[in-house]
PDB file of N, CA and C in Angstrom:
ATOM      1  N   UNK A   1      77.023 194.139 167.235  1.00  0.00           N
ATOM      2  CA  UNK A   1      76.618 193.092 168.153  1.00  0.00           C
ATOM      3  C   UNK A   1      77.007 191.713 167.611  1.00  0.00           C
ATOM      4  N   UNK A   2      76.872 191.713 166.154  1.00  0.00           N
ATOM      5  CA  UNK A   2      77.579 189.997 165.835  1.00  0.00           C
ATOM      6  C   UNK A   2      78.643 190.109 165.881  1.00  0.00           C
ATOM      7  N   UNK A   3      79.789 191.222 165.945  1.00  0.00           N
ATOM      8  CA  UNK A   3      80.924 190.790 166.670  1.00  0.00           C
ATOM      9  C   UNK A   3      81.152 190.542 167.665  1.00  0.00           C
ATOM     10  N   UNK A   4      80.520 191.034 168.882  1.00  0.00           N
ATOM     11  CA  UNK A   4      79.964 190.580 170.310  1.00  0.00           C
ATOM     12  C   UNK A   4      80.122 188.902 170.466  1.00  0.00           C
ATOM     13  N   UNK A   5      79.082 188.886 169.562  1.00  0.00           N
ATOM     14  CA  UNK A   5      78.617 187.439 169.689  1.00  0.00           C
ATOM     15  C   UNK A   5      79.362 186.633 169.007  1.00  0.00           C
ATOM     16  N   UNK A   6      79.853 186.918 168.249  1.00  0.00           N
ATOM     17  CA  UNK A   6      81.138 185.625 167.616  1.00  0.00           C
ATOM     18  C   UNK A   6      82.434 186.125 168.646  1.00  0.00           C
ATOM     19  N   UNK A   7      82.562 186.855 169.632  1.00  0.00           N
ATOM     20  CA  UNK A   7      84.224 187.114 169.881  1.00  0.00           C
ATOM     21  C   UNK A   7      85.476 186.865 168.827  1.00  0.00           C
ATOM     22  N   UNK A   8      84.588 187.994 168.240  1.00  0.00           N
ATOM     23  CA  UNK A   8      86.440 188.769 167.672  1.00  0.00           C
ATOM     24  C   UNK A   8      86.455 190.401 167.630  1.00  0.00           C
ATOM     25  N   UNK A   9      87.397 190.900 167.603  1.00  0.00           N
ATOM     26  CA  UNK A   9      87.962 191.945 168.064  1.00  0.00           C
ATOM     27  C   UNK A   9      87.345 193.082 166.780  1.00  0.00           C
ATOM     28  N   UNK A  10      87.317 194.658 166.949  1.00  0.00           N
ATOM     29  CA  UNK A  10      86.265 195.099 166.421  1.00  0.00           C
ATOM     30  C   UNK A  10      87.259 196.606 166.031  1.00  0.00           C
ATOM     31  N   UNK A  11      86.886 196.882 164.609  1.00  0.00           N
ATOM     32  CA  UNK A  11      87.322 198.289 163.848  1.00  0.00           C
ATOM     33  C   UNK A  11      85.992 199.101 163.755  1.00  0.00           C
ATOM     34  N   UNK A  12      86.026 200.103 164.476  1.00  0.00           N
ATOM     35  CA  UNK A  12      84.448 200.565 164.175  1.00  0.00           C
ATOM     36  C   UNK A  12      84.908 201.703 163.794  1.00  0.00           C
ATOM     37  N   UNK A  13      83.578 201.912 162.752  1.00  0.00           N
ATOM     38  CA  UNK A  13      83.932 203.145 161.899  1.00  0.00           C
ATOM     39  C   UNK A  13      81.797 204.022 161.870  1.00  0.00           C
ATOM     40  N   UNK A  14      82.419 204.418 163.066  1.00  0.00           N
ATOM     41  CA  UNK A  14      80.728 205.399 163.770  1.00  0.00           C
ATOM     42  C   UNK A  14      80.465 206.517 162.793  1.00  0.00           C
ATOM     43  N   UNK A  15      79.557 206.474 161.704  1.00  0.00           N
ATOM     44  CA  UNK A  15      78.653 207.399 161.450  1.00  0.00           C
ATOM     45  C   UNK A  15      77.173 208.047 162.175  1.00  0.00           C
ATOM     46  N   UNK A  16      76.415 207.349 162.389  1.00  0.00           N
ATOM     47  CA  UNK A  16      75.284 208.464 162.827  1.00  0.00           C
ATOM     48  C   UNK A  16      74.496 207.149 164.193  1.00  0.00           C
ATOM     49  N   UNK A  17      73.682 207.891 164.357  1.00  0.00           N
ATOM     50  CA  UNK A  17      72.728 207.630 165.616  1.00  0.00           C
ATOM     51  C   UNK A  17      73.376 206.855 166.701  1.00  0.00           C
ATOM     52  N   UNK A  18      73.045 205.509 166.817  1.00  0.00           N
ATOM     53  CA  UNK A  18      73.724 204.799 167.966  1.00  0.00           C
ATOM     54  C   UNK A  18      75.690 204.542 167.928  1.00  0.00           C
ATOM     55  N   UNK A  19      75.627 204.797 166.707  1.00  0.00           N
ATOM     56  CA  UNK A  19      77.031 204.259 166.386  1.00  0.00           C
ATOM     57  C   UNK A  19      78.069 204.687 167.253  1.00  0.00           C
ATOM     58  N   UNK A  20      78.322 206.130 167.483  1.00  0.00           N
ATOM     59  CA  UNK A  20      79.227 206.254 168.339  1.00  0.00           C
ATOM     60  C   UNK A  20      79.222 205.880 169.683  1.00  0.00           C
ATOM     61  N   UNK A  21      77.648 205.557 170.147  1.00  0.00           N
ATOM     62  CA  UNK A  21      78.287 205.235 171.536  1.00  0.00           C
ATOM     63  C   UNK A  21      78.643 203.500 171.198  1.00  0.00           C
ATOM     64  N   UNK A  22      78.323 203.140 170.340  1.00  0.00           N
ATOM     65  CA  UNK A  22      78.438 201.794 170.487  1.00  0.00           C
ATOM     66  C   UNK A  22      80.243 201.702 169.905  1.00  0.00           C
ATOM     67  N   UNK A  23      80.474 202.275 169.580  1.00  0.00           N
ATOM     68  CA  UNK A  23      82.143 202.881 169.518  1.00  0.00           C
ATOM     69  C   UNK A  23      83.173 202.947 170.657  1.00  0.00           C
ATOM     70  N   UNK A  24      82.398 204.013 171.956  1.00  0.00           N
ATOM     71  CA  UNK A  24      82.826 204.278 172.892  1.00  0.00           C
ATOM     72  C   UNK A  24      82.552 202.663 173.800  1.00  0.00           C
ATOM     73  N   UNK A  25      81.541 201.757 173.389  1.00  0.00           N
ATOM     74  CA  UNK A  25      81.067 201.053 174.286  1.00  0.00           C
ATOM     75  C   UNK A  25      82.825 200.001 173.912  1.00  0.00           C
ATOM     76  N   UNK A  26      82.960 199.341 172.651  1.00  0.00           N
ATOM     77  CA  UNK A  26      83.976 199.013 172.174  1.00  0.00           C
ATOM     78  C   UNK A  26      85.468 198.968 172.451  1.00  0.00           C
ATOM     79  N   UNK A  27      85.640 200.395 172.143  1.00  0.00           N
ATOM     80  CA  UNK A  27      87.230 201.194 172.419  1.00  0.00           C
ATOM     81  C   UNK A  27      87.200 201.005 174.317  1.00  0.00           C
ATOM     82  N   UNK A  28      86.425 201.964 174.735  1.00  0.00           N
ATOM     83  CA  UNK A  28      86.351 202.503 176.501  1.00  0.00           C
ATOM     84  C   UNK A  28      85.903 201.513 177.358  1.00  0.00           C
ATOM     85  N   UNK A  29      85.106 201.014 177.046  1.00  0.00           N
ATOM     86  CA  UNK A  29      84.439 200.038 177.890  1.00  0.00           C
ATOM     87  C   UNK A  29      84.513 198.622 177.817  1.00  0.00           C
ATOM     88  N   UNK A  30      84.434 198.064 176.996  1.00  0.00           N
ATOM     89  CA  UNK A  30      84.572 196.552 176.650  1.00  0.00           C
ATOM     90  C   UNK A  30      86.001 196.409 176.470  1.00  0.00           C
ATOM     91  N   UNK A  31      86.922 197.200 175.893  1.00  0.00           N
ATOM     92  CA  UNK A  31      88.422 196.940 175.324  1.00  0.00           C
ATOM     93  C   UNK A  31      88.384 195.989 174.623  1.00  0.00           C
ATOM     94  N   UNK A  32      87.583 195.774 173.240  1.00  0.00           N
ATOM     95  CA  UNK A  32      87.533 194.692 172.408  1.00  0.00           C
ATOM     96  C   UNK A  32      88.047 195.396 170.898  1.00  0.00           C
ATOM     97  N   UNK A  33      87.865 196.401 170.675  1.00  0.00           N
ATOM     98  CA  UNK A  33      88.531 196.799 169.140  1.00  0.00           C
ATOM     99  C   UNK A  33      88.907 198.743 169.615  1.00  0.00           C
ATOM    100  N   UNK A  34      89.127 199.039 168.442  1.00  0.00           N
ATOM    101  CA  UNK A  34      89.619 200.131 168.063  1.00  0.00           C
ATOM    102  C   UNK A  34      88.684 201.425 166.950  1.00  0.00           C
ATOM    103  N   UNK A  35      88.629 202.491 167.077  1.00  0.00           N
ATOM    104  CA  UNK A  35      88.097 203.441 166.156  1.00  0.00           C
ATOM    105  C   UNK A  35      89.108 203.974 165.136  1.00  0.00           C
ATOM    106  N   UNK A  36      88.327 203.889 163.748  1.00  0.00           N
ATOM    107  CA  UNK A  36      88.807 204.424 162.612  1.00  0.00           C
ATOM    108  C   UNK A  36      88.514 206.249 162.801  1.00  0.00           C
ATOM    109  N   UNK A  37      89.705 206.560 162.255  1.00  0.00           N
ATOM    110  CA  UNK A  37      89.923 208.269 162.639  1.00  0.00           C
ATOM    111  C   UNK A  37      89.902 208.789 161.448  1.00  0.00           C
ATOM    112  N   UNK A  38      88.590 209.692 161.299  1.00  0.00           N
ATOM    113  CA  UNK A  38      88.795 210.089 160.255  1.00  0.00           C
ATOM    114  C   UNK A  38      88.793 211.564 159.898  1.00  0.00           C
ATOM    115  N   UNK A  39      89.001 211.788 158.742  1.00  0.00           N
ATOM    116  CA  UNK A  39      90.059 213.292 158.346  1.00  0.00           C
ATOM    117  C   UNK A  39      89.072 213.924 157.283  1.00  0.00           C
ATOM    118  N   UNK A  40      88.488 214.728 158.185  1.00  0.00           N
ATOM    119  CA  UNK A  40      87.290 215.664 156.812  1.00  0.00           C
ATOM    120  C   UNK A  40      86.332 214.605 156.734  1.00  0.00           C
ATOM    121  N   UNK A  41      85.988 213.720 157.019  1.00  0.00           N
ATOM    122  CA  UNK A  41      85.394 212.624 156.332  1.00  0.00           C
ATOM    123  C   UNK A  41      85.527 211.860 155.779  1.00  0.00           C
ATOM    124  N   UNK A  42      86.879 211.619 156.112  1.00  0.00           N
ATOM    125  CA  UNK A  42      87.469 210.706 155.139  1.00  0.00           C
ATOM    126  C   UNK A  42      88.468 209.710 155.694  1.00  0.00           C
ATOM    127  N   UNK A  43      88.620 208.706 155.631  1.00  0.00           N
ATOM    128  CA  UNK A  43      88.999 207.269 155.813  1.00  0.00           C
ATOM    129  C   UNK A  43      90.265 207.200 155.255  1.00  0.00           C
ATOM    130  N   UNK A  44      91.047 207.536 155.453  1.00  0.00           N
ATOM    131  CA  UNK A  44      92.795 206.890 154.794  1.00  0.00           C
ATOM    132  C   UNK A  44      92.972 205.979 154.664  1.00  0.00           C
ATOM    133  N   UNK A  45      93.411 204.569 153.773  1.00  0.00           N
ATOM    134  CA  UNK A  45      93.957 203.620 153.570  1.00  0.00           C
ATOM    135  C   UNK A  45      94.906 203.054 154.604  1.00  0.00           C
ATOM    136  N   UNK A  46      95.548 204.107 155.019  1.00  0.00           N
ATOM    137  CA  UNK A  46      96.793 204.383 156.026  1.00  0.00           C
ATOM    138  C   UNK A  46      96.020 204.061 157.343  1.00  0.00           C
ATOM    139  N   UNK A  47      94.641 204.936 157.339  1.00  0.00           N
ATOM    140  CA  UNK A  47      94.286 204.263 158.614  1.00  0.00           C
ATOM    141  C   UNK A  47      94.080 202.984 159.004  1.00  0.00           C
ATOM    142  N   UNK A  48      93.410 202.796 157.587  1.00  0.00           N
ATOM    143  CA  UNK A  48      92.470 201.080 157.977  1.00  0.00           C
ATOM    144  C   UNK A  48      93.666 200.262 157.890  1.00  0.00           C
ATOM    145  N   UNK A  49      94.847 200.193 157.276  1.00  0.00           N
ATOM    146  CA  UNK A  49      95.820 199.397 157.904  1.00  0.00           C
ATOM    147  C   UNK A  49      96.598 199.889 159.345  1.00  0.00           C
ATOM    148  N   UNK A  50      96.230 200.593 159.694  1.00  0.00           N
ATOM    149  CA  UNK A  50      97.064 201.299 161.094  1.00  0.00           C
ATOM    150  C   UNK A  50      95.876 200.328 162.337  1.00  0.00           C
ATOM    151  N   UNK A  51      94.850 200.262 162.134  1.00  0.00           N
ATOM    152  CA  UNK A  51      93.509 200.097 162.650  1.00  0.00           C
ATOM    153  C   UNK A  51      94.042 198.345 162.703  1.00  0.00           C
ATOM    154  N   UNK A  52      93.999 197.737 161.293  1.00  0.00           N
ATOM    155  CA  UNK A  52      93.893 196.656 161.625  1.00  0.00           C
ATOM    156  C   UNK A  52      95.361 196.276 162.059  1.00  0.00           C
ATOM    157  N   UNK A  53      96.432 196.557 161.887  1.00  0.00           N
ATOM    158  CA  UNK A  53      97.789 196.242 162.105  1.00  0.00           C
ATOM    159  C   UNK A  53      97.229 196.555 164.298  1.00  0.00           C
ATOM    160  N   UNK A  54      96.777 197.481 164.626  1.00  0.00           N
ATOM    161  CA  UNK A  54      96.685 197.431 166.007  1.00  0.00           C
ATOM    162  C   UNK A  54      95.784 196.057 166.654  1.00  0.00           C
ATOM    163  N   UNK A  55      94.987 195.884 165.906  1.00  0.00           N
ATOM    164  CA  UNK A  55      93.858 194.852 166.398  1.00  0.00           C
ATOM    165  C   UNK A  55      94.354 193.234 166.350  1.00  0.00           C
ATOM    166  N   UNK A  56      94.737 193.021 164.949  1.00  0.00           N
ATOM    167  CA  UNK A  56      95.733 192.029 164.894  1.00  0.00           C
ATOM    168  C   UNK A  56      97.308 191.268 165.850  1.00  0.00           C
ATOM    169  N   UNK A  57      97.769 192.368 165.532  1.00  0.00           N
ATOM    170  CA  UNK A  57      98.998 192.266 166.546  1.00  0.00           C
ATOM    171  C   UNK A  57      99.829 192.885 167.584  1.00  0.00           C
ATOM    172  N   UNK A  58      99.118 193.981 167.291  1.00  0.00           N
ATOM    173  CA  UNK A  58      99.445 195.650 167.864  1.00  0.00           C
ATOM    174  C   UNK A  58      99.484 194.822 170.083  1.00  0.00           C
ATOM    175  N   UNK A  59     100.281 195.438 170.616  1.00  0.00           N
ATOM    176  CA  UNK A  59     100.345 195.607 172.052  1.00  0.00           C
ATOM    177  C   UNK A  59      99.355 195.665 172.838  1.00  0.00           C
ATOM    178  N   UNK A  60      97.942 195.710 172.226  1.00  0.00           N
ATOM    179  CA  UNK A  60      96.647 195.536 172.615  1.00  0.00           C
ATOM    180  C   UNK A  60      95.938 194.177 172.353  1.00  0.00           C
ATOM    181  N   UNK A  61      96.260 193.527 171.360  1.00  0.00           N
ATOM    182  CA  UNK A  61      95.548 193.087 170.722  1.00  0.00           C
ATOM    183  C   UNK A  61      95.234 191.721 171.739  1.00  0.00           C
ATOM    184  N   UNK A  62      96.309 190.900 172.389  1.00  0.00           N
ATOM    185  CA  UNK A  62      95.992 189.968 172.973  1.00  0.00           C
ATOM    186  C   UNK A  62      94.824 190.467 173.834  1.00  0.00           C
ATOM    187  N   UNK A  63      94.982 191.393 174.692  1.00  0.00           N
ATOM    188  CA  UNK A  63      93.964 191.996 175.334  1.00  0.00           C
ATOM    189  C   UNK A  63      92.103 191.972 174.782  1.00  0.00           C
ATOM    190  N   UNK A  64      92.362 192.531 173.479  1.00  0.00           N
ATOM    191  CA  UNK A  64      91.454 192.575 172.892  1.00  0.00           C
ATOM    192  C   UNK A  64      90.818 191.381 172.615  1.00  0.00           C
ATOM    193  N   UNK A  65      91.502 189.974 171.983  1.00  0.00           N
ATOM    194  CA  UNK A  65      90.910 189.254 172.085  1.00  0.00           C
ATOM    195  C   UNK A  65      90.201 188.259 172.995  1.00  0.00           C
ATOM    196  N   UNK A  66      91.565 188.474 174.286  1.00  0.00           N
ATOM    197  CA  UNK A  66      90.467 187.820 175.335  1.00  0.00           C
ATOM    198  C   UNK A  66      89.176 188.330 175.726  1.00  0.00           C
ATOM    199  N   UNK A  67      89.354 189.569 176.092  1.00  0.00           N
ATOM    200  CA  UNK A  67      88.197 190.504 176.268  1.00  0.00           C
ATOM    201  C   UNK A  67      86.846 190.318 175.206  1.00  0.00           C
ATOM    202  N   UNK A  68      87.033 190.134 173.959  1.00  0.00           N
ATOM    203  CA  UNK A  68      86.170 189.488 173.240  1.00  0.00           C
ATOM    204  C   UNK A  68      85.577 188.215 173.170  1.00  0.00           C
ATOM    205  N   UNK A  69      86.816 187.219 173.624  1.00  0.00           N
ATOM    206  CA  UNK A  69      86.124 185.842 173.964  1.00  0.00           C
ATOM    207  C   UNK A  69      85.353 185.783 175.201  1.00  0.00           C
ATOM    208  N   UNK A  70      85.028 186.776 175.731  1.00  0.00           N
ATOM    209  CA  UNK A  70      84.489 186.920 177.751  1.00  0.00           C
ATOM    210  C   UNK A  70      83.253 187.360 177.311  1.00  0.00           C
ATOM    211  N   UNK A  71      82.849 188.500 176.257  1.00  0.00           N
ATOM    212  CA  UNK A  71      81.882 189.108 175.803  1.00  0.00           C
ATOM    213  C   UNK A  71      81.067 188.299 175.170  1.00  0.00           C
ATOM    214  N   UNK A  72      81.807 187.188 174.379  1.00  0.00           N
ATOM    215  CA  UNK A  72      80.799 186.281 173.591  1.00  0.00           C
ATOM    216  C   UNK A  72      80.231 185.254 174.508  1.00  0.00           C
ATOM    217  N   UNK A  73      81.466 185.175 175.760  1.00  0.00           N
ATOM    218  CA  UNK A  73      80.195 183.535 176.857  1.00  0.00           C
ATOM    219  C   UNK A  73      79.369 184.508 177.436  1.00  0.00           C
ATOM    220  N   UNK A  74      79.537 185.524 178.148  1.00  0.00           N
ATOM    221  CA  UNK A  74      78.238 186.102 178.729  1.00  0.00           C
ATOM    222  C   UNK A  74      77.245 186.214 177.724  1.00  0.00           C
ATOM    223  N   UNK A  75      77.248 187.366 176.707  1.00  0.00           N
ATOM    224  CA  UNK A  75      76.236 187.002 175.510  1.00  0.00           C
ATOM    225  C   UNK A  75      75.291 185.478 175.350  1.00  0.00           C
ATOM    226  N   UNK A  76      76.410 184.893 174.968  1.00  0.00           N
ATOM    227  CA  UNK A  76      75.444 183.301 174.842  1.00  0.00           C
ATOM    228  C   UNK A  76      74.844 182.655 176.176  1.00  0.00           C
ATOM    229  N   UNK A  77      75.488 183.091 177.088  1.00  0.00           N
ATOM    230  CA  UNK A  77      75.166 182.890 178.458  1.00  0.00           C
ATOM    231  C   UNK A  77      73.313 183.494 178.876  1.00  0.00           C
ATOM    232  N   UNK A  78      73.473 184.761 178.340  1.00  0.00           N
ATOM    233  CA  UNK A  78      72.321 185.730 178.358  1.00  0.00           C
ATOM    234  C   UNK A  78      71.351 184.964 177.125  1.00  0.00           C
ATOM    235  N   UNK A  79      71.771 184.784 175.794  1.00  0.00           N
ATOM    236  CA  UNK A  79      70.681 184.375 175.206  1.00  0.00           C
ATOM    237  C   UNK A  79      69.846 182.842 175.482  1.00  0.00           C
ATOM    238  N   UNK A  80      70.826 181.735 176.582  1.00  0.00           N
ATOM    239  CA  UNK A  80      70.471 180.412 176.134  1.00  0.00           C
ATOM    240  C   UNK A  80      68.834 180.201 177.389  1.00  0.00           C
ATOM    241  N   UNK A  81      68.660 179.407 177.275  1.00  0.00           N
ATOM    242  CA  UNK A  81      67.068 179.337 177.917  1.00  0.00           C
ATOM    243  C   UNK A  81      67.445 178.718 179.557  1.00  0.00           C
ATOM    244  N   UNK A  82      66.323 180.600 180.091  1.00  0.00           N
ATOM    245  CA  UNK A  82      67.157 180.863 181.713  1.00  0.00           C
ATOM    246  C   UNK A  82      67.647 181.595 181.324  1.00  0.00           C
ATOM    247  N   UNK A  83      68.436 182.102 180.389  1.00  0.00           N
ATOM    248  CA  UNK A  83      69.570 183.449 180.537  1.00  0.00           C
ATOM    249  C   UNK A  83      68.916 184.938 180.921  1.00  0.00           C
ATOM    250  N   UNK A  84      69.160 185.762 181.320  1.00  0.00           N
ATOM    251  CA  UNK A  84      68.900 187.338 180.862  1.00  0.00           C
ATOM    252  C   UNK A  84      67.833 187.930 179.956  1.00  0.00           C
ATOM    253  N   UNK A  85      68.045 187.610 178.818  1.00  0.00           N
ATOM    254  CA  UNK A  85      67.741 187.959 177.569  1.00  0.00           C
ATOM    255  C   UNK A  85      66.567 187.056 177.580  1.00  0.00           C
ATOM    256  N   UNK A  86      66.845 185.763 177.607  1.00  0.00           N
ATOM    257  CA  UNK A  86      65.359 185.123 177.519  1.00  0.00           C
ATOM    258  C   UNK A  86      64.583 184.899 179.006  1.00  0.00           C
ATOM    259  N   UNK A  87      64.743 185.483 180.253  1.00  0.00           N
ATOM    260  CA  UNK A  87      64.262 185.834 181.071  1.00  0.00           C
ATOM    261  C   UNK A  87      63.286 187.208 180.444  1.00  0.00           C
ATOM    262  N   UNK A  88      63.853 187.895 180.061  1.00  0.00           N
ATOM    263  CA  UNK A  88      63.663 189.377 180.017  1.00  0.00           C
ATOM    264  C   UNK A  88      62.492 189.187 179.244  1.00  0.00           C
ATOM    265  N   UNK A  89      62.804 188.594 178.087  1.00  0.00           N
ATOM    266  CA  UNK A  89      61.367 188.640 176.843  1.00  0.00           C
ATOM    267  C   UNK A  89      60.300 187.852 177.237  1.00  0.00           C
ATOM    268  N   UNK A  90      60.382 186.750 178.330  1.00  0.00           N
ATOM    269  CA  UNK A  90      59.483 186.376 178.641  1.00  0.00           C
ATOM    270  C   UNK A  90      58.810 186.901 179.720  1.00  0.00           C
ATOM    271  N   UNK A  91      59.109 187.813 180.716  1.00  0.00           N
ATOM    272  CA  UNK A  91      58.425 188.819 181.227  1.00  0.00           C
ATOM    273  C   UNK A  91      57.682 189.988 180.593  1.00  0.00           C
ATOM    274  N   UNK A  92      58.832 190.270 179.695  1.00  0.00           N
ATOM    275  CA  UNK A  92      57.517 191.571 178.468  1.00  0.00           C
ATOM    276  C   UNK A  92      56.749 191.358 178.078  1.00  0.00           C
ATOM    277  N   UNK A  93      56.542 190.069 177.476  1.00  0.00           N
ATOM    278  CA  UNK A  93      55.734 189.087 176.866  1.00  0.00           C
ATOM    279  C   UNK A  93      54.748 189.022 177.917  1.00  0.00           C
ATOM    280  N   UNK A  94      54.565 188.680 178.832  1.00  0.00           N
ATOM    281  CA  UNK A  94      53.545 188.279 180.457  1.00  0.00           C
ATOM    282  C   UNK A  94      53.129 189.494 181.092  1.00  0.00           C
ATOM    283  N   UNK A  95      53.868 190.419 180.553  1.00  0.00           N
ATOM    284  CA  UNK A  95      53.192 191.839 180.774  1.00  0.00           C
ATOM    285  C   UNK A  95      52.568 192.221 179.886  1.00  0.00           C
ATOM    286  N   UNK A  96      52.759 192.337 178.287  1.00  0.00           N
ATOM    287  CA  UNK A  96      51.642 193.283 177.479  1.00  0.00           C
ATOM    288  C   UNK A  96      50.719 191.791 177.686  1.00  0.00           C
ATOM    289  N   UNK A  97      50.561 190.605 177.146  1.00  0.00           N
ATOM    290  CA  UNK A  97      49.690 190.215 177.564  1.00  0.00           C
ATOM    291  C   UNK A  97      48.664 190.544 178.821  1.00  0.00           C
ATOM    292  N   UNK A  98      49.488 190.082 180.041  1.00  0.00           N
ATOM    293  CA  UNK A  98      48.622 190.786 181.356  1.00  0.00           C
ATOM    294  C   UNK A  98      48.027 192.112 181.210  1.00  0.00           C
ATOM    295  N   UNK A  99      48.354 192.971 180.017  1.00  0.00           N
ATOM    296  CA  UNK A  99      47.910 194.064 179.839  1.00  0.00           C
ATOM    297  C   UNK A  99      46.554 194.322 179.145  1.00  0.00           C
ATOM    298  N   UNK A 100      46.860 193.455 178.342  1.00  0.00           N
ATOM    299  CA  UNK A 100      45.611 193.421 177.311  1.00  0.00           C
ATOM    300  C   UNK A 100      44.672 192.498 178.279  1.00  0.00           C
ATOM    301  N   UNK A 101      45.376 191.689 179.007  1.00  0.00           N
ATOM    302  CA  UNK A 101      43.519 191.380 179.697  1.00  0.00           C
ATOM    303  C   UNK A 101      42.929 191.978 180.386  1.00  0.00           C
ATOM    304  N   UNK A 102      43.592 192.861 180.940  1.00  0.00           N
ATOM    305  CA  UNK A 102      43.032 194.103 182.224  1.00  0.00           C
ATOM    306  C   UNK A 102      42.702 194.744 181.397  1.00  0.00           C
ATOM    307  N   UNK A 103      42.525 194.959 180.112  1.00  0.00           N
ATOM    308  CA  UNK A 103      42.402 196.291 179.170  1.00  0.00           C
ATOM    309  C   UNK A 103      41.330 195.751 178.647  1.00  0.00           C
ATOM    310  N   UNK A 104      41.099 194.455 178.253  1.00  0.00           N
ATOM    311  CA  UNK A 104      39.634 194.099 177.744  1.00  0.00           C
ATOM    312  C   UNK A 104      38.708 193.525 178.832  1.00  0.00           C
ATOM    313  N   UNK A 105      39.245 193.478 179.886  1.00  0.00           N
ATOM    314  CA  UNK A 105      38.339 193.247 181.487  1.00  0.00           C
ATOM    315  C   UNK A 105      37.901 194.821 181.205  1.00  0.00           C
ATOM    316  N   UNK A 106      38.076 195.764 181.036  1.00  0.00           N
ATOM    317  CA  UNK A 106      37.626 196.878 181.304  1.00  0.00           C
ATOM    318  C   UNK A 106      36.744 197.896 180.288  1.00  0.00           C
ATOM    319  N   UNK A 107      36.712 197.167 179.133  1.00  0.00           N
ATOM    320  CA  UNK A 107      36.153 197.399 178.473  1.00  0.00           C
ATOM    321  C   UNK A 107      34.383 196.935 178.145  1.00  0.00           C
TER     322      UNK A 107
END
């Protein structure tokens, strides 16, 4: 996500829980970076320059970076006050509150 938020372009290398989809979110969906491929478990040298040689300059890459600079104004767009994000928390916020007073009204 702080690559999100700074817009720049992204090598992800998914081990466990959320990681891969946030991989797929990356590569498939956003078109902002690329996945490291790995062999037994293992990471080649060969890759991580194959990886960054694509992200850098590779036939994608302009792509990639605009697509990353679009990801970072919505982001900041969503966090600034009014956005999404701080819409959002201030409703959760106005709900467990509102919660707890109906919960000690009833007590």
């Amino acid at each position: 996500m702080e690559s999100v938020a700074a817009g720049v372009p992204i090598i992800g290398c998914p081990q466990w829980t959320d990681q891969p989809t946030n991989a797929k979110l990356v590569t498939d969906v956003w078109g902002v970076g690329v996945k490291l491929k790995m062999n037994s478990g293992v990471i080649s040298g060969e890759e991580v320059g194959k990886c960054v040689e694509e992200v850098m300059s590779g036939p994608r890459s302009e792509e990639f970076r605009k697509n990353a600079l679009q990801l970072k104004t919505v982001a900041r767009e969503g966090l600034a006050d009014g956005g999404s994000s701080d819409n959002n928390i201030k409703m959760f916020v106005n709900e467990v509150i509102s919660s707890c007073s109906s919960h000690s009204k009833q007590i």
